[in-house]
PDB file of N, CA and C in Angstrom:
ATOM      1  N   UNK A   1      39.178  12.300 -49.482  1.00  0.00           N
ATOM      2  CA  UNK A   1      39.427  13.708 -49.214  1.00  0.00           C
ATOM      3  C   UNK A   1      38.241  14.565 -49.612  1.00  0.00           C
ATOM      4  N   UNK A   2      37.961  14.324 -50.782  1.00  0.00           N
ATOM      5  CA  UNK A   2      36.234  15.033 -51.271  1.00  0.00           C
ATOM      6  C   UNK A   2      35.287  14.821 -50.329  1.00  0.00           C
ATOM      7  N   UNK A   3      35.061  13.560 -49.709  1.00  0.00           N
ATOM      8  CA  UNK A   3      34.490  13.192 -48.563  1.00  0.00           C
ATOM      9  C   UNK A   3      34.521  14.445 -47.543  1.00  0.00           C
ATOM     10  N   UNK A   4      35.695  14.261 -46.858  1.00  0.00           N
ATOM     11  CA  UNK A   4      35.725  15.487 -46.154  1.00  0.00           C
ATOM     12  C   UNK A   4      35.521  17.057 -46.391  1.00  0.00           C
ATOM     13  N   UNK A   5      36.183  17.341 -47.466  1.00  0.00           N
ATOM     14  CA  UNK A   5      35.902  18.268 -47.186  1.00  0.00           C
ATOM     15  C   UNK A   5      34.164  18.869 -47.558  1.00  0.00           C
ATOM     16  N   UNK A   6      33.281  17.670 -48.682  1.00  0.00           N
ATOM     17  CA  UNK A   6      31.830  18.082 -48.112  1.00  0.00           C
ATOM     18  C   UNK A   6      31.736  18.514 -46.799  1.00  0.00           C
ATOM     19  N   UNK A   7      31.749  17.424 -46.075  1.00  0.00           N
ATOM     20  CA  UNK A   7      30.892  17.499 -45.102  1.00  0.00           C
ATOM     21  C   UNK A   7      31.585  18.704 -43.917  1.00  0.00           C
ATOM     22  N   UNK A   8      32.908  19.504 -44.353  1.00  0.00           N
ATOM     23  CA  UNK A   8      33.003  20.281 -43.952  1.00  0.00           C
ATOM     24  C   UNK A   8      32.216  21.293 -43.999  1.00  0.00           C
ATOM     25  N   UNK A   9      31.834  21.084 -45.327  1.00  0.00           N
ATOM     26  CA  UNK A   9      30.939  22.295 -45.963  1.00  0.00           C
ATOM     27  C   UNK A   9      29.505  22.248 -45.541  1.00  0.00           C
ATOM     28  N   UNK A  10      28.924  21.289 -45.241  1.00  0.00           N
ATOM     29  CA  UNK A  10      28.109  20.969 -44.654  1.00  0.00           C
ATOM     30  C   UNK A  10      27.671  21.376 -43.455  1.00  0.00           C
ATOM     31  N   UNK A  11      28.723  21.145 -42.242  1.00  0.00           N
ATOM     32  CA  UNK A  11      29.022  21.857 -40.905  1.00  0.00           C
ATOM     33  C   UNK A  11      29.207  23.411 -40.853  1.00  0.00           C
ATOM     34  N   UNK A  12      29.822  23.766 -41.811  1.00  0.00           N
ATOM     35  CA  UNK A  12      30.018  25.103 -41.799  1.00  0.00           C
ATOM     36  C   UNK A  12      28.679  25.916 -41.911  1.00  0.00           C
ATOM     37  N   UNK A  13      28.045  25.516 -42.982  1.00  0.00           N
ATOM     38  CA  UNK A  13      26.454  25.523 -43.589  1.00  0.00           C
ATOM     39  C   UNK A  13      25.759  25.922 -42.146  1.00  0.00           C
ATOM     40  N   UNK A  14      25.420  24.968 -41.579  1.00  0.00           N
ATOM     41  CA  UNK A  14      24.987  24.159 -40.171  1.00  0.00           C
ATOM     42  C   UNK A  14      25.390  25.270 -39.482  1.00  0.00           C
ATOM     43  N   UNK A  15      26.609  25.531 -39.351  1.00  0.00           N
ATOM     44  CA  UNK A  15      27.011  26.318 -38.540  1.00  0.00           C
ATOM     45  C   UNK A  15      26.635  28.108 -38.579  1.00  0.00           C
ATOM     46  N   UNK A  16      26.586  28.444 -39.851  1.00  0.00           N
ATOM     47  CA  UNK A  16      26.279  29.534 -39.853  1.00  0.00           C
ATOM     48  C   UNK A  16      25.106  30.048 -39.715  1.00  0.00           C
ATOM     49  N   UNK A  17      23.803  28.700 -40.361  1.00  0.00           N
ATOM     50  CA  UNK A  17      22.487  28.588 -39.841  1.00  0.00           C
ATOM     51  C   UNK A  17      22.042  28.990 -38.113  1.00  0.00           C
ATOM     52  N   UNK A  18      22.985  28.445 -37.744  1.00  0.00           N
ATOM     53  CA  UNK A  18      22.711  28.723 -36.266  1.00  0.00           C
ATOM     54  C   UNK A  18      23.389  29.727 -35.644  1.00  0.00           C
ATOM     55  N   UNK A  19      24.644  30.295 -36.072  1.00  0.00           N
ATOM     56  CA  UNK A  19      24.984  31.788 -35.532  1.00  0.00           C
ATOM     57  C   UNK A  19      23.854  32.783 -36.244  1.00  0.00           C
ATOM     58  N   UNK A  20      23.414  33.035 -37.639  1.00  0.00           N
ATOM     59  CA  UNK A  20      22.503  33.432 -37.772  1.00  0.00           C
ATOM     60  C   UNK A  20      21.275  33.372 -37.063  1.00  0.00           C
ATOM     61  N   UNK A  21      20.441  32.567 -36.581  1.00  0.00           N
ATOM     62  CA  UNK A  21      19.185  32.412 -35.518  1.00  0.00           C
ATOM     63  C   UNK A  21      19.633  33.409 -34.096  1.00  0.00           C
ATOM     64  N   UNK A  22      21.048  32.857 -34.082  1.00  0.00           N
ATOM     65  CA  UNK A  22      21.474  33.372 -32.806  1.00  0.00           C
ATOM     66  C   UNK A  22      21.985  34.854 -32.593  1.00  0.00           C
ATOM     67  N   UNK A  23      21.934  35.691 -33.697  1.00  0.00           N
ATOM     68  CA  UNK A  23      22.242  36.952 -34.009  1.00  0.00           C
ATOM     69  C   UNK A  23      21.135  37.720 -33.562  1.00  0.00           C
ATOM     70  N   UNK A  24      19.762  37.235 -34.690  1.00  0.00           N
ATOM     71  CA  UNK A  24      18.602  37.683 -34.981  1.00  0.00           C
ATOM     72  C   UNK A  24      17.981  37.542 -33.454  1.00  0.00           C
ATOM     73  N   UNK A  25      17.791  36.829 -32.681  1.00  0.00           N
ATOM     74  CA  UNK A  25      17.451  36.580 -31.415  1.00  0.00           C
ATOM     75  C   UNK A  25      18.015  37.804 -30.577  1.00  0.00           C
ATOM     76  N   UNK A  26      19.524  37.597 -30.278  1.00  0.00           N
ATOM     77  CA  UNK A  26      19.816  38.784 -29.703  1.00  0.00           C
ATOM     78  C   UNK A  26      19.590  40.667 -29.819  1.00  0.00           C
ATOM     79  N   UNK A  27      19.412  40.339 -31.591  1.00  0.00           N
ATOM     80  CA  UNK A  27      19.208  41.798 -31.940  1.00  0.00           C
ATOM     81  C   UNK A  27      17.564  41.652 -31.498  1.00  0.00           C
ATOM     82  N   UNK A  28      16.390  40.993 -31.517  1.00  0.00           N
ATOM     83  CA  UNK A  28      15.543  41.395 -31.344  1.00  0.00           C
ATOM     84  C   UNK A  28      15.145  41.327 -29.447  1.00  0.00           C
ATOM     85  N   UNK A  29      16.002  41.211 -29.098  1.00  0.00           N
ATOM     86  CA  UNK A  29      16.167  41.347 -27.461  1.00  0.00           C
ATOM     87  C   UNK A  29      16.919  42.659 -26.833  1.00  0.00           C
ATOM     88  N   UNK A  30      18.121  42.981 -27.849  1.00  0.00           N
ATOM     89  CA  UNK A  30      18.275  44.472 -27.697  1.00  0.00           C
ATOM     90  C   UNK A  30      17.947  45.479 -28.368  1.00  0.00           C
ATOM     91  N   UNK A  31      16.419  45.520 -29.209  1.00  0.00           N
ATOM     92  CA  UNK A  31      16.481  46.451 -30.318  1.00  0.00           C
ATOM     93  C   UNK A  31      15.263  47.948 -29.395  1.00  0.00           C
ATOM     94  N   UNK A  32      15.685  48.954 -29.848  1.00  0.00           N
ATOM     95  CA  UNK A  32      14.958  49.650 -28.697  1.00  0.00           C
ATOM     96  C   UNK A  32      13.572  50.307 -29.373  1.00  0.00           C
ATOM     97  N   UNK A  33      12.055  50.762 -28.972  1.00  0.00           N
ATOM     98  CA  UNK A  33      11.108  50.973 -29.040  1.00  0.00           C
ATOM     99  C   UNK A  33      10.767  51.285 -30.313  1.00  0.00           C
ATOM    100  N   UNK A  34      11.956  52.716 -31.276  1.00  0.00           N
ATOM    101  CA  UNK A  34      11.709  52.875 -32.603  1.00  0.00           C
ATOM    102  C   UNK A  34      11.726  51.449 -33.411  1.00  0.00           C
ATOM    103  N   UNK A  35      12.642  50.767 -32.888  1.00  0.00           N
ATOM    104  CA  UNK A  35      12.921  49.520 -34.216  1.00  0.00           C
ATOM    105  C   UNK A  35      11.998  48.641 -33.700  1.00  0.00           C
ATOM    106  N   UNK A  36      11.573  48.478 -33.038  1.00  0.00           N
ATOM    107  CA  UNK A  36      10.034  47.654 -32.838  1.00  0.00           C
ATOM    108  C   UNK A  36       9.156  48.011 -33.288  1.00  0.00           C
ATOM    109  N   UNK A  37       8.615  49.404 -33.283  1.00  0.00           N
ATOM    110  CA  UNK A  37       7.444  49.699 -34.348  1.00  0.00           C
ATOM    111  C   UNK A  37       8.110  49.724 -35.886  1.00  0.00           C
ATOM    112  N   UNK A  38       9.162  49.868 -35.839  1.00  0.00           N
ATOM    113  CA  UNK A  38       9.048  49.751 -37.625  1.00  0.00           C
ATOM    114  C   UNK A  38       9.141  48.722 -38.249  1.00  0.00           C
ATOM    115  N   UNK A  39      10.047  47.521 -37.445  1.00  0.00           N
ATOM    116  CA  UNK A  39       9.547  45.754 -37.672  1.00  0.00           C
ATOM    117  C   UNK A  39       8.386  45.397 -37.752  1.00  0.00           C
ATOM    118  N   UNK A  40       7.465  46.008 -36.722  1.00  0.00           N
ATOM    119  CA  UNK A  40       6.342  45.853 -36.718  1.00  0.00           C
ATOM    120  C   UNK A  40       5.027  46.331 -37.946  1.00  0.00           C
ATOM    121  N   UNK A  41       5.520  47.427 -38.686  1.00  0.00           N
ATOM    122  CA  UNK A  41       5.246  47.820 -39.786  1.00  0.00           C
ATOM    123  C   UNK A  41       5.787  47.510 -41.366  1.00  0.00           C
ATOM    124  N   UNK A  42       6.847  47.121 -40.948  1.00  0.00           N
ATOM    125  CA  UNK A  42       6.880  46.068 -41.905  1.00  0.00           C
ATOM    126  C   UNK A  42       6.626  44.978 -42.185  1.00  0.00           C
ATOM    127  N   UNK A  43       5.800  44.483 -40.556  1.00  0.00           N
ATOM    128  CA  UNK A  43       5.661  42.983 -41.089  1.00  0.00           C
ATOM    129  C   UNK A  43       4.391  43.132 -41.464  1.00  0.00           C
ATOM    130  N   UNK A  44       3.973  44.136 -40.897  1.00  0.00           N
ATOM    131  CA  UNK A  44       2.108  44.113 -41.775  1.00  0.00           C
ATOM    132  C   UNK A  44       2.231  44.479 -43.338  1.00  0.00           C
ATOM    133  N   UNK A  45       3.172  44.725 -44.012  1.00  0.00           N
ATOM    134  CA  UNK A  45       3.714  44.486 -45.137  1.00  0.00           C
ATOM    135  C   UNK A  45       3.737  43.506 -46.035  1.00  0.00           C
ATOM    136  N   UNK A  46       4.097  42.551 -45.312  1.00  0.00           N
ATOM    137  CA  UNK A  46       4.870  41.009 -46.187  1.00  0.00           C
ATOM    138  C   UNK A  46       4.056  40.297 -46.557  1.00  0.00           C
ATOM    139  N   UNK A  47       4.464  39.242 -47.550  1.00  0.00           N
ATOM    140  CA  UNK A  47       3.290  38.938 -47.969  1.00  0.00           C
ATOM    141  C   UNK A  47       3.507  37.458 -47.655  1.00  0.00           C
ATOM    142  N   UNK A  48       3.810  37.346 -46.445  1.00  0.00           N
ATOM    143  CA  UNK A  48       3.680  35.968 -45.211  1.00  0.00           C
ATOM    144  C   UNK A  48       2.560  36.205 -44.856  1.00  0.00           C
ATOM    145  N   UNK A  49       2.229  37.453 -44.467  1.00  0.00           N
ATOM    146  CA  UNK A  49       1.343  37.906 -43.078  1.00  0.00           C
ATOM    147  C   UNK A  49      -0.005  37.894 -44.792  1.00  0.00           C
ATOM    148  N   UNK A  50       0.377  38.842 -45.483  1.00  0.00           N
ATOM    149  CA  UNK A  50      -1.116  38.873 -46.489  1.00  0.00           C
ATOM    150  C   UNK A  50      -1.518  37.103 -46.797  1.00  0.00           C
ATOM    151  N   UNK A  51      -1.012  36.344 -46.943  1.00  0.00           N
ATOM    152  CA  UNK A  51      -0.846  34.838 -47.021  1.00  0.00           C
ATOM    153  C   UNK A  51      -1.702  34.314 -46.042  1.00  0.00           C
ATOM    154  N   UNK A  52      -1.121  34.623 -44.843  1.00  0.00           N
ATOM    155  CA  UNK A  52      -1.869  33.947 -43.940  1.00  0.00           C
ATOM    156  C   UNK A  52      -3.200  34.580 -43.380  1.00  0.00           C
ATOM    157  N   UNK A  53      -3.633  35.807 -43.552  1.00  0.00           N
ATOM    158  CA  UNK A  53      -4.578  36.549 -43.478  1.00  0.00           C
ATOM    159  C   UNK A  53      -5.290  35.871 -44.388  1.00  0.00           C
ATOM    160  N   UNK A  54      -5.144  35.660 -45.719  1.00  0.00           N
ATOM    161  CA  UNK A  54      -6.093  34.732 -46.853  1.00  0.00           C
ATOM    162  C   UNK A  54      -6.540  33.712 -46.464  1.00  0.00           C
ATOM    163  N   UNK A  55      -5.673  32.647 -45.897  1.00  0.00           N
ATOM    164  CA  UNK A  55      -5.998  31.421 -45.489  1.00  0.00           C
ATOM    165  C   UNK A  55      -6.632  31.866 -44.202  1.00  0.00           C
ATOM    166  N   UNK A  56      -7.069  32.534 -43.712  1.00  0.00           N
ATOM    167  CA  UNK A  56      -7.235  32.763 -42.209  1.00  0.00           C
ATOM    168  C   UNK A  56      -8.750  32.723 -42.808  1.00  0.00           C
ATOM    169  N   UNK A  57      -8.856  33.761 -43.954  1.00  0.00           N
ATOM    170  CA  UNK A  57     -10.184  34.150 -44.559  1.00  0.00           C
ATOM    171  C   UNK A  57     -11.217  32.947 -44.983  1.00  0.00           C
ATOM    172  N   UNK A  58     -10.474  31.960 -45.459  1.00  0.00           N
ATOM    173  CA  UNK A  58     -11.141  30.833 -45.951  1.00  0.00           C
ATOM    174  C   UNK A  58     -11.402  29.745 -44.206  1.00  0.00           C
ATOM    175  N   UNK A  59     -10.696  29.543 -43.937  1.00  0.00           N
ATOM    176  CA  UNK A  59     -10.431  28.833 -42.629  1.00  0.00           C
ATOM    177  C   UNK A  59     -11.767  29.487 -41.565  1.00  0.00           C
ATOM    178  N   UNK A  60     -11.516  30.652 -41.451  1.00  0.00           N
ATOM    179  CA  UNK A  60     -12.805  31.450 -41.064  1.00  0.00           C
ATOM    180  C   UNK A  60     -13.806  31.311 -41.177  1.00  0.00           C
ATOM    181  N   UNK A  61     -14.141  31.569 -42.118  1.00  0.00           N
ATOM    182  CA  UNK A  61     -15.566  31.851 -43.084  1.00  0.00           C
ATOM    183  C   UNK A  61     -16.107  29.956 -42.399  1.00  0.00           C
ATOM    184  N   UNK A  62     -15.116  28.707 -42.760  1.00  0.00           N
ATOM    185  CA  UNK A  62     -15.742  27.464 -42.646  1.00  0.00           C
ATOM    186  C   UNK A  62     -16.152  27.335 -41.380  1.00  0.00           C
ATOM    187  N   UNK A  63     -15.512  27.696 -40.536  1.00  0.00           N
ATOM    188  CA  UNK A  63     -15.955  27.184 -38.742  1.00  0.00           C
ATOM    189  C   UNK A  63     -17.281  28.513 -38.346  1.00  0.00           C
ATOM    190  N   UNK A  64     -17.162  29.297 -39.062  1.00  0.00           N
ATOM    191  CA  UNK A  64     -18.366  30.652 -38.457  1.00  0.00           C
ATOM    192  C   UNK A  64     -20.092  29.272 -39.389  1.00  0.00           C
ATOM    193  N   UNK A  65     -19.760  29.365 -40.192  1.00  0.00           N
ATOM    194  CA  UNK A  65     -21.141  28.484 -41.287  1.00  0.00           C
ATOM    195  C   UNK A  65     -21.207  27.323 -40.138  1.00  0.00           C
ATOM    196  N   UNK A  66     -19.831  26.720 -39.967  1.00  0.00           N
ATOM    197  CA  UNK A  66     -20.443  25.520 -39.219  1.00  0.00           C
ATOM    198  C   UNK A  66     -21.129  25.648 -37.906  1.00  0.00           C
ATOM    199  N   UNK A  67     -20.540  26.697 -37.431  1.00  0.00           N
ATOM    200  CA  UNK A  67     -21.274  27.330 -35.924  1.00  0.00           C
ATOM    201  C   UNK A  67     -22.692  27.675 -36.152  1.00  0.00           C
ATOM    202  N   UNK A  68     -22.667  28.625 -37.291  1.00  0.00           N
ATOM    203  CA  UNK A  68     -23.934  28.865 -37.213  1.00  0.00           C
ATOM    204  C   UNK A  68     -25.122  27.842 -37.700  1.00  0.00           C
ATOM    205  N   UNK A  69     -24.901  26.755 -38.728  1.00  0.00           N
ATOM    206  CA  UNK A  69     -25.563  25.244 -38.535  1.00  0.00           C
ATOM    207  C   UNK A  69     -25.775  24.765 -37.194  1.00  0.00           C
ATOM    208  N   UNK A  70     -24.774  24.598 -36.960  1.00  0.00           N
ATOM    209  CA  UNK A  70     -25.256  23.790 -35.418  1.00  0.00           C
ATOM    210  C   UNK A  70     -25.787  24.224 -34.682  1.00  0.00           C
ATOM    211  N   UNK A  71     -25.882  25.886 -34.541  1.00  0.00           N
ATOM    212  CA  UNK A  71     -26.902  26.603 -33.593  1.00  0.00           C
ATOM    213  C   UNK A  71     -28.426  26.407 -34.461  1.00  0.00           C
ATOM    214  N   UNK A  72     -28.118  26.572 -35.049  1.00  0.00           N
ATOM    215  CA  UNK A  72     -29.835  26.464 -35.856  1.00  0.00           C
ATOM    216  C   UNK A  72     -30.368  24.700 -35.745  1.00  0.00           C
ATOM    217  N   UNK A  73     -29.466  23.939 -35.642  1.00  0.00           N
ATOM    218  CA  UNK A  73     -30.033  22.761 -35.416  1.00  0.00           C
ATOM    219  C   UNK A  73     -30.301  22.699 -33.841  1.00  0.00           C
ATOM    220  N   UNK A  74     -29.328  23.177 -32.778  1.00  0.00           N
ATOM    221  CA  UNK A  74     -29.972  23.011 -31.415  1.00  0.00           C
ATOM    222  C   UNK A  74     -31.234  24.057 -31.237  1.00  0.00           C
ATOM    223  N   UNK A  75     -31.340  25.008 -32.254  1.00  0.00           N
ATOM    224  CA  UNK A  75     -32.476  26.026 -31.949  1.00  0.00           C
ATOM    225  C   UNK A  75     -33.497  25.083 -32.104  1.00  0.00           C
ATOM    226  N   UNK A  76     -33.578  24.573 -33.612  1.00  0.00           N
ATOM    227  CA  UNK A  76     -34.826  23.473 -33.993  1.00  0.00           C
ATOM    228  C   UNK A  76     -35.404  22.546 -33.105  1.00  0.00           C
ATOM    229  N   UNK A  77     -33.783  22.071 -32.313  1.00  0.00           N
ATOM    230  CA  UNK A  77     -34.022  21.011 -31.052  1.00  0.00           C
ATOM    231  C   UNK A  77     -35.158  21.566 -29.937  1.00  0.00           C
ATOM    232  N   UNK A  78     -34.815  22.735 -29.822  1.00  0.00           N
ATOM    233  CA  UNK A  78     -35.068  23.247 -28.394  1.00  0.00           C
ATOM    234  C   UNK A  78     -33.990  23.437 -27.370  1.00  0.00           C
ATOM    235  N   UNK A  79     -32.954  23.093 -27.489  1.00  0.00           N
ATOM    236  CA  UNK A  79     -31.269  23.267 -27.072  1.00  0.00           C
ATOM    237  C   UNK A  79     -30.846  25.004 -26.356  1.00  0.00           C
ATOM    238  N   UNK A  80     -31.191  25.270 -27.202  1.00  0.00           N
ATOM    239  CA  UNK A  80     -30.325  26.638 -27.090  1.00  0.00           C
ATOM    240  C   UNK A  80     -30.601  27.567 -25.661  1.00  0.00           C
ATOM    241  N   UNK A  81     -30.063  27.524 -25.096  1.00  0.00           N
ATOM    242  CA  UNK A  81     -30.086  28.745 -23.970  1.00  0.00           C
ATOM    243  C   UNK A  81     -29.016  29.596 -23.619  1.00  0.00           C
ATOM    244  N   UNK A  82     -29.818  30.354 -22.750  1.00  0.00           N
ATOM    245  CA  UNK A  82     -28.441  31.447 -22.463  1.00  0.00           C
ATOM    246  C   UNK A  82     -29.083  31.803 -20.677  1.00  0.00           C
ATOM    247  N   UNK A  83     -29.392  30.963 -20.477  1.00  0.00           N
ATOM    248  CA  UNK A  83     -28.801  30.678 -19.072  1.00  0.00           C
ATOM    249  C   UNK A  83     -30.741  30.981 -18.180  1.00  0.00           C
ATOM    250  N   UNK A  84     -31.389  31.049 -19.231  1.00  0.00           N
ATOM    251  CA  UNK A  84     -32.561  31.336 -18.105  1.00  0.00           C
ATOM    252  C   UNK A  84     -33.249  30.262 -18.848  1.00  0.00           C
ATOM    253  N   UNK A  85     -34.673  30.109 -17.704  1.00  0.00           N
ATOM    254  CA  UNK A  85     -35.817  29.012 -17.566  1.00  0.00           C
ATOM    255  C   UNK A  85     -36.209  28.886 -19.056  1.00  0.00           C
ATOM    256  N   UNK A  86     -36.883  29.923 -19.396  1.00  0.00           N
ATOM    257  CA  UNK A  86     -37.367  30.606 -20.302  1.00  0.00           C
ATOM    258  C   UNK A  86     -37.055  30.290 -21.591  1.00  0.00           C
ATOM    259  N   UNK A  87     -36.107  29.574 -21.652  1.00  0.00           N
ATOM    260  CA  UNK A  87     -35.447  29.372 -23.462  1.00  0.00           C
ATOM    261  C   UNK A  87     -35.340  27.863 -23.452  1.00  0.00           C
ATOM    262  N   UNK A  88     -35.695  26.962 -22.286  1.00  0.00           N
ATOM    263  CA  UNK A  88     -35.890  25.703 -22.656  1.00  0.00           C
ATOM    264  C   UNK A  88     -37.270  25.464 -23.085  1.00  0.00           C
ATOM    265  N   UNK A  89     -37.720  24.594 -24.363  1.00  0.00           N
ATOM    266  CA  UNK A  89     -38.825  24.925 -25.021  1.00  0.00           C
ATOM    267  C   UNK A  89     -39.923  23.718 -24.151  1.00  0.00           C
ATOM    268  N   UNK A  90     -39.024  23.139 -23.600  1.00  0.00           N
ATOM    269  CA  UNK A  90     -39.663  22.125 -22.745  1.00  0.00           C
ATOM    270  C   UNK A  90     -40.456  22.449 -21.474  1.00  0.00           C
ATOM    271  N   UNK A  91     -40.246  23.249 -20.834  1.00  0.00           N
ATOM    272  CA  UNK A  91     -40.386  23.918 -19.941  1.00  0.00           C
ATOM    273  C   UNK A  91     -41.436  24.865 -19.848  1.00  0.00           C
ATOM    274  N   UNK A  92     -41.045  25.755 -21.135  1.00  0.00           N
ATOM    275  CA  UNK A  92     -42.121  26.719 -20.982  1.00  0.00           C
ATOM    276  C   UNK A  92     -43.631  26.864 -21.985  1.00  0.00           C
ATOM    277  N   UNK A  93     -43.845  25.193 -21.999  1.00  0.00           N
ATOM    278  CA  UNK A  93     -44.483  24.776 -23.023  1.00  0.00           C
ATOM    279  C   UNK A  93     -45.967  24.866 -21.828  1.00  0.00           C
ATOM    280  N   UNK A  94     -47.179  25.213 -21.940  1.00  0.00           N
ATOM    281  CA  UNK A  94     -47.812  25.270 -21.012  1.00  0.00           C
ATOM    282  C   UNK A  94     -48.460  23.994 -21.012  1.00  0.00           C
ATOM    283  N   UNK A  95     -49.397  23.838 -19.641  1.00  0.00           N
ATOM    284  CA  UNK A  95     -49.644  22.351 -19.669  1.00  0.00           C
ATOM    285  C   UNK A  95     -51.150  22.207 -20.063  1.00  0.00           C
ATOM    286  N   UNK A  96     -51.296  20.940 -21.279  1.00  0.00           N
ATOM    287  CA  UNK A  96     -52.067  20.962 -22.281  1.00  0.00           C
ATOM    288  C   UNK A  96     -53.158  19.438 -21.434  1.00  0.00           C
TER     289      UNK A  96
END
């Protein structure tokens, strides 16, 4: 009997998990223009969004350094162009 009625409790759990999702969904499908900007101002608030802005900061910062390495190594190459004759170093090397 304890058996059961866990796992009633369980389902119920379950269950309210998902009328909840299913509330929040609908209210944000009928909520009208004021309550969108002020959700919207509150979420620049939270400190989900300051969280992930941090990690964004670190995450950032690594791929911009690595970009800019690898451009400085195809510069060194002779690599780098932006679409004219002129920036291949091969090319506009005169003939010796």
């Amino acid at each position: 009997m304890e058996q059961g009625i866990t796992w009633i409790v369980v389902l119920l759990l379950i269950s309210l998990g998902f009328w909840a999702l299913f509330r929040e969904n609908s209210r944000m499908k009928r909520r009208t223009v004021e309550e969108y900007e002020r959700d919207v101002a509150e979420a620049r608030q939270s400190l989900m969004q300051a969280g992930m802005l941090e990690l964004d900061k670190f995450a950032g910062n690594e791929r911009e350094k690595r970009a800019a390495v690898e451009y400085l190594k195809d510069e060194k190459e002779g690599m780098t162009r932006t679409g004219s004759k002129g920036d291949d170093a091969n090319r506009t090397e005169g003939a010796e």
